[in-house]
PDB file of N, CA and C in Angstrom:
ATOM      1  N   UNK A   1      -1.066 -38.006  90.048  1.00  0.00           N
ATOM      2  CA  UNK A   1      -1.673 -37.377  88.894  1.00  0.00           C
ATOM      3  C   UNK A   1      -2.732 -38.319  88.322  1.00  0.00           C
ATOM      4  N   UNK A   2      -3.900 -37.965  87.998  1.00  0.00           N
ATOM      5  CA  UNK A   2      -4.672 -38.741  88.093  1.00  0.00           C
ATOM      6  C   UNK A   2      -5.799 -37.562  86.837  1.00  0.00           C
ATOM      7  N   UNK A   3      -6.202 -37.915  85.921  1.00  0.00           N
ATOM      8  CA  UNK A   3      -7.143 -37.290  85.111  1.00  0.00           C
ATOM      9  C   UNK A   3      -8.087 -38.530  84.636  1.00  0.00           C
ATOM     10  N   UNK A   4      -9.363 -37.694  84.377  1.00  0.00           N
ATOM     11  CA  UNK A   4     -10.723 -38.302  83.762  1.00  0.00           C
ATOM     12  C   UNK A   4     -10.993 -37.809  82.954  1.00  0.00           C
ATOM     13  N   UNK A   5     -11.791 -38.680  81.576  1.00  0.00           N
ATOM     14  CA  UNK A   5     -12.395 -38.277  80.537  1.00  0.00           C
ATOM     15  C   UNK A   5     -13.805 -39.071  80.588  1.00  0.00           C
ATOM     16  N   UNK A   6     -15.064 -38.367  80.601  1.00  0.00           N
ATOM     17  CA  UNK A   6     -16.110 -39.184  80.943  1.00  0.00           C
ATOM     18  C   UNK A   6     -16.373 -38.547  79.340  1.00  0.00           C
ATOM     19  N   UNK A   7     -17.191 -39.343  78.563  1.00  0.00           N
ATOM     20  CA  UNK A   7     -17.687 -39.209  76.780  1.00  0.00           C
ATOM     21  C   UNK A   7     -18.773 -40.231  77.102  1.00  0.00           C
ATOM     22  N   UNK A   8     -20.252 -39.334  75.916  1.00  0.00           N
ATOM     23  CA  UNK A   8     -21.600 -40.114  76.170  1.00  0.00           C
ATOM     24  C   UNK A   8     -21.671 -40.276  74.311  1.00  0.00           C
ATOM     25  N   UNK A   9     -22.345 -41.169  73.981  1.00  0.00           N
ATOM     26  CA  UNK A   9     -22.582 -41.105  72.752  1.00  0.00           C
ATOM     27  C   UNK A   9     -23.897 -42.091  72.636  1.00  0.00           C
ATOM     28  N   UNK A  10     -25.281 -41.938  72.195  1.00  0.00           N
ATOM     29  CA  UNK A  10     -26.246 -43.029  71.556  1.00  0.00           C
ATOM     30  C   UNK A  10     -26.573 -43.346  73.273  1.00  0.00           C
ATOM     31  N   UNK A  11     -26.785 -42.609  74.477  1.00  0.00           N
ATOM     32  CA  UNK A  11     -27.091 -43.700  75.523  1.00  0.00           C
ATOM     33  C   UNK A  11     -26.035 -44.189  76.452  1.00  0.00           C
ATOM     34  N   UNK A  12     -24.756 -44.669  75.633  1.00  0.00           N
ATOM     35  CA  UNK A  12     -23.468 -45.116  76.528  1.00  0.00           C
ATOM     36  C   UNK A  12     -22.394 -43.883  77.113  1.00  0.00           C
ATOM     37  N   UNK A  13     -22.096 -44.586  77.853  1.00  0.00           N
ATOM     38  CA  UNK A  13     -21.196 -43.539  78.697  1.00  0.00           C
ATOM     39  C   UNK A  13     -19.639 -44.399  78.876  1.00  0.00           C
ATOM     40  N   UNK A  14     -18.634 -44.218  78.484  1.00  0.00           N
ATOM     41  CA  UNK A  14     -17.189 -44.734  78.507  1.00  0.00           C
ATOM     42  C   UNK A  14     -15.972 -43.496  78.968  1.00  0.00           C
ATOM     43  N   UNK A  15     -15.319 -43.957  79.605  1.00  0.00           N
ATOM     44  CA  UNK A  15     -14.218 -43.064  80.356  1.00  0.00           C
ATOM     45  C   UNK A  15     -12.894 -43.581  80.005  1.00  0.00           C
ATOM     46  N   UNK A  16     -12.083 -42.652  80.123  1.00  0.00           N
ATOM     47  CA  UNK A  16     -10.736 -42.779  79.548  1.00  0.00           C
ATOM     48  C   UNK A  16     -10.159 -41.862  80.610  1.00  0.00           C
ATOM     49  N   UNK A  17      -8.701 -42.607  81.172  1.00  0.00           N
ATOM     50  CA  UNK A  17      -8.414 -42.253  82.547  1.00  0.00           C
ATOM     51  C   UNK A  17      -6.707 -41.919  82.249  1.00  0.00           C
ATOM     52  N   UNK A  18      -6.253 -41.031  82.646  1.00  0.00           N
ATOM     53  CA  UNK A  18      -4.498 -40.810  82.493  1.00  0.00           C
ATOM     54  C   UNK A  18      -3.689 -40.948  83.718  1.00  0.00           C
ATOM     55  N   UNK A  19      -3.151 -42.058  84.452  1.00  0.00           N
ATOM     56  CA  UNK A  19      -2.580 -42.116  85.778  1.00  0.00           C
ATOM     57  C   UNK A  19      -1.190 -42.109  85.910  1.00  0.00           C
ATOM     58  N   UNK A  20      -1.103 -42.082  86.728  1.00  0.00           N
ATOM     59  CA  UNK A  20       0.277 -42.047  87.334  1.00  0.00           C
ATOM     60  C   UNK A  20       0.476 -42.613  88.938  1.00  0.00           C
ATOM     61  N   UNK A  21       0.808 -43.673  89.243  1.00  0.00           N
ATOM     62  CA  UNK A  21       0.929 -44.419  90.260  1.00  0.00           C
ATOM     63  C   UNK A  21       2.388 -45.315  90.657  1.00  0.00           C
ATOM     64  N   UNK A  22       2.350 -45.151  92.122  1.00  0.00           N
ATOM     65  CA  UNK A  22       3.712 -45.775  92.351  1.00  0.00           C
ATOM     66  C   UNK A  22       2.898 -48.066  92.556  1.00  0.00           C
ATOM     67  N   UNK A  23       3.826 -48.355  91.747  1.00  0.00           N
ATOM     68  CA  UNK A  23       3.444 -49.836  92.101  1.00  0.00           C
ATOM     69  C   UNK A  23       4.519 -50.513  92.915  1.00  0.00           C
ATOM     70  N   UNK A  24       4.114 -51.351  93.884  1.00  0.00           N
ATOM     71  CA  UNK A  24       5.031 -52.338  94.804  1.00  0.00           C
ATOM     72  C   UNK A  24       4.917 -53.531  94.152  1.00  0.00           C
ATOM     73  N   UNK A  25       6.162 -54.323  93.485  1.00  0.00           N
ATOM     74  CA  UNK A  25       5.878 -55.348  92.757  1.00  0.00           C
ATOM     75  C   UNK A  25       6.127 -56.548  93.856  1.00  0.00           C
ATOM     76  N   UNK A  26       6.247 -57.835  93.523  1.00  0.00           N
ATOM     77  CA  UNK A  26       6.157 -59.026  94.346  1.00  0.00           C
ATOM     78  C   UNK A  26       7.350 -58.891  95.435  1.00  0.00           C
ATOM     79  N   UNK A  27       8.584 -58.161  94.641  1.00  0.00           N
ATOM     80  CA  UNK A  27       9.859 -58.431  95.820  1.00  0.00           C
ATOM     81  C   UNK A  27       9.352 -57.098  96.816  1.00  0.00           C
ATOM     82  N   UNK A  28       9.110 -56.231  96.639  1.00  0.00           N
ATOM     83  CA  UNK A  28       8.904 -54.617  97.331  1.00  0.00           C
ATOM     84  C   UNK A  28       9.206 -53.852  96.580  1.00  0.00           C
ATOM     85  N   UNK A  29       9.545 -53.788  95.666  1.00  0.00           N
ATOM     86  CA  UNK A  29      10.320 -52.940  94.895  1.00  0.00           C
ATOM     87  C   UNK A  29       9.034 -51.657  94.474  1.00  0.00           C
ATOM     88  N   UNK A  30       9.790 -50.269  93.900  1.00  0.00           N
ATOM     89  CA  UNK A  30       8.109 -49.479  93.551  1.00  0.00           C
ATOM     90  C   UNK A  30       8.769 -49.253  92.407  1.00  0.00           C
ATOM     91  N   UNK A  31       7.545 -48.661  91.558  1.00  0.00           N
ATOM     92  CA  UNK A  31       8.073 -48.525  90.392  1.00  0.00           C
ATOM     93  C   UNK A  31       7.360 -47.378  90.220  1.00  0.00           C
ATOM     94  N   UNK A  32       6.879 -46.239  89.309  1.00  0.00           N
ATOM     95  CA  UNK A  32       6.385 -45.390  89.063  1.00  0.00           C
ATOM     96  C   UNK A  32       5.787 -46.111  88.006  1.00  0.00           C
ATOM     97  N   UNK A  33       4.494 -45.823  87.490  1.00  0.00           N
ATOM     98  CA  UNK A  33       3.865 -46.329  86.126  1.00  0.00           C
ATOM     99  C   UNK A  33       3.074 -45.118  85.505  1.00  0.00           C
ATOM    100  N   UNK A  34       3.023 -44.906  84.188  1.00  0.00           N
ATOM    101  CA  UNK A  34       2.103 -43.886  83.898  1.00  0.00           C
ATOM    102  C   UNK A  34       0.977 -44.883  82.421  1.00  0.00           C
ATOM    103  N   UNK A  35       0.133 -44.817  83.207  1.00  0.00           N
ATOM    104  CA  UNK A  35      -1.140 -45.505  81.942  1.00  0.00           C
ATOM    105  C   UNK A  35      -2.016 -44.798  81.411  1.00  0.00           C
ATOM    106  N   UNK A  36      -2.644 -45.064  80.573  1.00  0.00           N
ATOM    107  CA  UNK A  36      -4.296 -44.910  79.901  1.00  0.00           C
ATOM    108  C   UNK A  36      -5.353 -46.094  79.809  1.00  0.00           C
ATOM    109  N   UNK A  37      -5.578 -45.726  80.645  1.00  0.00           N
ATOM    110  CA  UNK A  37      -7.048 -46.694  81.176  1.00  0.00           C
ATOM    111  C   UNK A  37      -8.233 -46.516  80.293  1.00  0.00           C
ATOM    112  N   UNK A  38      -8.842 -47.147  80.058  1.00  0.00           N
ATOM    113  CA  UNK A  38     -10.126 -46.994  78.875  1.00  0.00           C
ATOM    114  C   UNK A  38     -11.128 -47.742  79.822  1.00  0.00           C
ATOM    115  N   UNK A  39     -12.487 -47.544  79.418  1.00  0.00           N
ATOM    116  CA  UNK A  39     -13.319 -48.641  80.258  1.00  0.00           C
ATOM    117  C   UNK A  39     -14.680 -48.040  78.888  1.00  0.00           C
ATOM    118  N   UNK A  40     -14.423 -49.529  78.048  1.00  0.00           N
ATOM    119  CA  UNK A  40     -15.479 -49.099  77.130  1.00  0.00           C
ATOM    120  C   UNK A  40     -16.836 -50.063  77.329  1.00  0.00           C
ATOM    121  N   UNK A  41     -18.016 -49.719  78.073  1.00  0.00           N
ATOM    122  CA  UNK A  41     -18.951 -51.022  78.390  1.00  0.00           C
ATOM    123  C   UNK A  41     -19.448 -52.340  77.160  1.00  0.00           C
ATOM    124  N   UNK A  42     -19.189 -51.687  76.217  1.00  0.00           N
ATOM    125  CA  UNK A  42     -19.578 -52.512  75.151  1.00  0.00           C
ATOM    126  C   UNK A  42     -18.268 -53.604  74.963  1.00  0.00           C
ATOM    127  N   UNK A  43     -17.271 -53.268  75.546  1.00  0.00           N
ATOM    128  CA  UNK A  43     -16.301 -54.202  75.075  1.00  0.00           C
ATOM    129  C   UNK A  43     -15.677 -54.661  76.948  1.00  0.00           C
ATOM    130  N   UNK A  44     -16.434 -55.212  77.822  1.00  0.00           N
ATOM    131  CA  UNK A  44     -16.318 -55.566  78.941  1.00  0.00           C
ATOM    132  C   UNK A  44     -15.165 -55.270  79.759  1.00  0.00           C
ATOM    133  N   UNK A  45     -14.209 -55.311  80.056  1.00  0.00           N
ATOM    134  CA  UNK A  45     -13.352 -55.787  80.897  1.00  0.00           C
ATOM    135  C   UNK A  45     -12.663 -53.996  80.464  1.00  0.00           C
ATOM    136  N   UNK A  46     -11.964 -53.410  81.517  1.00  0.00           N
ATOM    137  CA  UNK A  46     -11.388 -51.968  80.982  1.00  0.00           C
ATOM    138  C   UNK A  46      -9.691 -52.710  80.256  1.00  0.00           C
ATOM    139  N   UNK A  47      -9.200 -51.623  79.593  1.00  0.00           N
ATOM    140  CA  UNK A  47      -7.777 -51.905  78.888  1.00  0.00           C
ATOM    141  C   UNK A  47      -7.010 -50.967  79.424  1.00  0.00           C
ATOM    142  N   UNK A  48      -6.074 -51.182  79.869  1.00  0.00           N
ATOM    143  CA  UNK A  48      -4.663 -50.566  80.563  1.00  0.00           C
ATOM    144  C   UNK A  48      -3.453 -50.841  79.705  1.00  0.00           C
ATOM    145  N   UNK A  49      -3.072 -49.494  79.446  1.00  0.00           N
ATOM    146  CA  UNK A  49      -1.899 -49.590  78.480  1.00  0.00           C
ATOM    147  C   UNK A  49      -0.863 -48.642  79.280  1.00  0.00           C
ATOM    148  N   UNK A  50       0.051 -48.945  79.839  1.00  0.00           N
ATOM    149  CA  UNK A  50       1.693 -48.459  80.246  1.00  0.00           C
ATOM    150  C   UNK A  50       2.220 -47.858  79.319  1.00  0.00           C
ATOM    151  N   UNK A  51       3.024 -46.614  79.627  1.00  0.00           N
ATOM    152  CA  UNK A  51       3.893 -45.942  78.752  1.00  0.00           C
ATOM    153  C   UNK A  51       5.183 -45.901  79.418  1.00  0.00           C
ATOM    154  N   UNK A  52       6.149 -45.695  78.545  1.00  0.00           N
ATOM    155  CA  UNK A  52       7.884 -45.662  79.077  1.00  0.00           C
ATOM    156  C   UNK A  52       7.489 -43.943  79.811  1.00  0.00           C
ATOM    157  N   UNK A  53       7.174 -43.277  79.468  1.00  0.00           N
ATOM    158  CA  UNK A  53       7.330 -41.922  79.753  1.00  0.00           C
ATOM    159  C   UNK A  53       5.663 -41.200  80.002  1.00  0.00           C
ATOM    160  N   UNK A  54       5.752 -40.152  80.778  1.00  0.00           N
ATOM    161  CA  UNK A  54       4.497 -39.399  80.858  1.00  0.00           C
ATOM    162  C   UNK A  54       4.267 -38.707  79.899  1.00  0.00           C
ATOM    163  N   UNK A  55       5.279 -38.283  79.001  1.00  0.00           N
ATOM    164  CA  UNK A  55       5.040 -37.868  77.422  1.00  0.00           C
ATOM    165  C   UNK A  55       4.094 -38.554  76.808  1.00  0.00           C
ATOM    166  N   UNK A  56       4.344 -39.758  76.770  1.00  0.00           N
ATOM    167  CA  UNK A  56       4.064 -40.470  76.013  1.00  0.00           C
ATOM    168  C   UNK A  56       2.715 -40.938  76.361  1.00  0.00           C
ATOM    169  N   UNK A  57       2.130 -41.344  77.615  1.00  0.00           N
ATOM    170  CA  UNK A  57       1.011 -41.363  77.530  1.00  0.00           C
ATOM    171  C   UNK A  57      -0.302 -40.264  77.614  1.00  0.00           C
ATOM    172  N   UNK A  58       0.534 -38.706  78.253  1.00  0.00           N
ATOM    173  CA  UNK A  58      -0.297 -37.957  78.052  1.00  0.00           C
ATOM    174  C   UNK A  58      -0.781 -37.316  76.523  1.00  0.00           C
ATOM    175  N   UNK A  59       0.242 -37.992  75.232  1.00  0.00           N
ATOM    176  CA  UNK A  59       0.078 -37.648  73.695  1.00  0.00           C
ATOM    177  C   UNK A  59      -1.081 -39.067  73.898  1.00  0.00           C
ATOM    178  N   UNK A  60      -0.853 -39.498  73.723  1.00  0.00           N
ATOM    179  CA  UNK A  60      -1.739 -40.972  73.740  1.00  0.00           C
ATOM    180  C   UNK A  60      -3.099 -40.724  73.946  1.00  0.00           C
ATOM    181  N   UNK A  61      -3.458 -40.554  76.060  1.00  0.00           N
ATOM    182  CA  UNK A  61      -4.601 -40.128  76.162  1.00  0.00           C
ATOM    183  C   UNK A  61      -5.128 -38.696  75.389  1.00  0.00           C
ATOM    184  N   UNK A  62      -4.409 -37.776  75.090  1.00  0.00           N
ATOM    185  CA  UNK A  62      -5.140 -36.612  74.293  1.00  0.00           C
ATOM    186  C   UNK A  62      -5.158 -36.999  72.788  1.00  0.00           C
ATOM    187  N   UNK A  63      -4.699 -38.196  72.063  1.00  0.00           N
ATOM    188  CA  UNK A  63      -5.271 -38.586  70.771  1.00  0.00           C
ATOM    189  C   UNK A  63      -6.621 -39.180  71.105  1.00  0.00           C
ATOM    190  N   UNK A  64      -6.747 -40.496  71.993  1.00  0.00           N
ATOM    191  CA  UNK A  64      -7.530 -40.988  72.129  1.00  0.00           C
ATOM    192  C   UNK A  64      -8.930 -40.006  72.346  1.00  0.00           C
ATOM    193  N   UNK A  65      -8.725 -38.906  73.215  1.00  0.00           N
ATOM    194  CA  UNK A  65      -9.605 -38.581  73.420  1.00  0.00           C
ATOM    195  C   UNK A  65     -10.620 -37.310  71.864  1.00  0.00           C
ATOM    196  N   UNK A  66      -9.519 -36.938  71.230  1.00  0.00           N
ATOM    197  CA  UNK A  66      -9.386 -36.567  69.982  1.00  0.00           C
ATOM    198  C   UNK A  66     -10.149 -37.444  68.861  1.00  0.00           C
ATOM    199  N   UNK A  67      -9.786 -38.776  69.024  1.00  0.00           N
ATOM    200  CA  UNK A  67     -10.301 -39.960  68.400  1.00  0.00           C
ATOM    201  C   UNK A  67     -11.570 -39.956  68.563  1.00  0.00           C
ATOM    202  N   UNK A  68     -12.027 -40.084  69.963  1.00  0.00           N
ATOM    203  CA  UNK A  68     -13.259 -40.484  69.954  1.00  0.00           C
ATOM    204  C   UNK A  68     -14.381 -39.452  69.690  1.00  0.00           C
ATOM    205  N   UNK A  69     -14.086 -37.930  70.020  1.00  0.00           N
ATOM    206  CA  UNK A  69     -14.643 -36.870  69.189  1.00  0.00           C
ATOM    207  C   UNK A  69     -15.132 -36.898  68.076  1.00  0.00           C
ATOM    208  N   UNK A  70     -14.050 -37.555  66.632  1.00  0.00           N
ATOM    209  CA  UNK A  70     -13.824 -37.280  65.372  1.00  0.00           C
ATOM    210  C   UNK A  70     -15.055 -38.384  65.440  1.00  0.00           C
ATOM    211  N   UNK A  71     -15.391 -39.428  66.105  1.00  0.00           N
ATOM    212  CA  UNK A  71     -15.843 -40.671  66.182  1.00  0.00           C
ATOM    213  C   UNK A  71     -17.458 -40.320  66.455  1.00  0.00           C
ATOM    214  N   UNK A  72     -17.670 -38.989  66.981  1.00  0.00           N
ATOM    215  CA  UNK A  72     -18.977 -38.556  67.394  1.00  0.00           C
ATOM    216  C   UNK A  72     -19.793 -38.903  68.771  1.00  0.00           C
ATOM    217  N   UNK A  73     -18.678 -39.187  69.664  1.00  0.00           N
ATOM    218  CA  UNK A  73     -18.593 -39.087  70.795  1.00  0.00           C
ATOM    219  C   UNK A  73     -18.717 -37.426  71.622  1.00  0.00           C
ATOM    220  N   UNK A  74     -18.805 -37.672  72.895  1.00  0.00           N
ATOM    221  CA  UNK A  74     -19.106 -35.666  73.232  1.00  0.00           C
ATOM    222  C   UNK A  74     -18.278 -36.033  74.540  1.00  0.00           C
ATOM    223  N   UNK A  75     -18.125 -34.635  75.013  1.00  0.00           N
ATOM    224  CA  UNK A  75     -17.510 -34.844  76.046  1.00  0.00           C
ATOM    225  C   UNK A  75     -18.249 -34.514  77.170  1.00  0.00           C
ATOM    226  N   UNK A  76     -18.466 -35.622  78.265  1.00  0.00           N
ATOM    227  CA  UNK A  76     -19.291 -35.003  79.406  1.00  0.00           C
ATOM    228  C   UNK A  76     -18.162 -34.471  80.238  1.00  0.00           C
ATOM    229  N   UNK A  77     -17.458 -34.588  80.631  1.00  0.00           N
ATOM    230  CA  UNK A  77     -16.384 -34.318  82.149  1.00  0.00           C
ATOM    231  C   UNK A  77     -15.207 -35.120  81.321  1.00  0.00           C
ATOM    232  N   UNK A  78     -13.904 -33.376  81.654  1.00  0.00           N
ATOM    233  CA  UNK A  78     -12.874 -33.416  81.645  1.00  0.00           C
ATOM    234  C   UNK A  78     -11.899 -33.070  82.348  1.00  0.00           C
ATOM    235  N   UNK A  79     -10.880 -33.707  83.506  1.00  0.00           N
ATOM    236  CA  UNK A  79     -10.358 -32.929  84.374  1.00  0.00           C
ATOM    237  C   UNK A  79     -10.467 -33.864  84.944  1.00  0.00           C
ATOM    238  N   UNK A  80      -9.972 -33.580  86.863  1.00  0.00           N
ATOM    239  CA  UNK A  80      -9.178 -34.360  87.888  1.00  0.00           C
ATOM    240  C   UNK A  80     -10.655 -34.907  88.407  1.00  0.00           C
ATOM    241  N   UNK A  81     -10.630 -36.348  88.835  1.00  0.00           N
ATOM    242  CA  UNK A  81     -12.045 -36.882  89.418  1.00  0.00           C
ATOM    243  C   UNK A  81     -12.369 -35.966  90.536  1.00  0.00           C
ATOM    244  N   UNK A  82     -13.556 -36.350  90.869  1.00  0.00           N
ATOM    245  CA  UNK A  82     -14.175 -35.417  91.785  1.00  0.00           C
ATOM    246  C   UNK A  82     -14.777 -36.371  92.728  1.00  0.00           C
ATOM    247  N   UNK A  83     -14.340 -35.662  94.608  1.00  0.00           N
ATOM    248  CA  UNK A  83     -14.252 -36.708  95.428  1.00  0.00           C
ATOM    249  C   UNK A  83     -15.554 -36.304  96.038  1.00  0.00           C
ATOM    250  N   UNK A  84     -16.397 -36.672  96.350  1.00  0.00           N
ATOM    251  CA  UNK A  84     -17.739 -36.606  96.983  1.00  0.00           C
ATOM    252  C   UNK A  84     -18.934 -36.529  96.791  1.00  0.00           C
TER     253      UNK A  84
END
């Protein structure tokens, strides 16, 4: 599961990402993880935040993306990335 939020505002363009991925940690072990990925260019490096539950980060990414609206942000592309 994998969603994109592409938002343009003033020129910049920043994405906000909702995943769900299995991770292999150092012993082998997998884990399931569900995050919200941000990648804001003005503030360098992207931020990855883990949730206990997919509840929880899919309320998360749909505030955030709520947030940045109220913020006067727009939305260019919403929905599953697009491969080609």
């Amino acid at each position: 599961m994998t969603y994109l939020t592409i938002l343009t505002k003033h020129d910049i363009f920043t994405f906000l990402g909702l995943v769900r991925a299995e991770m292999v940690d150092a012993d082998g072990k997998t884990k399931t993880v569900t995050a919200v990925i941000k990648h804001d260019p003005r503030e360098g490096e992207p931020v990855i935040r883990q949730f206990n539950t997919s509840r929880e980060a899919v309320r998360n990414y749909e505030e955030a993306i709520d947030t940045s609206i109220s913020r006067g942000w727009s939305v260019v592309y919403r929905g599953q990335p697009l491969i080609g």
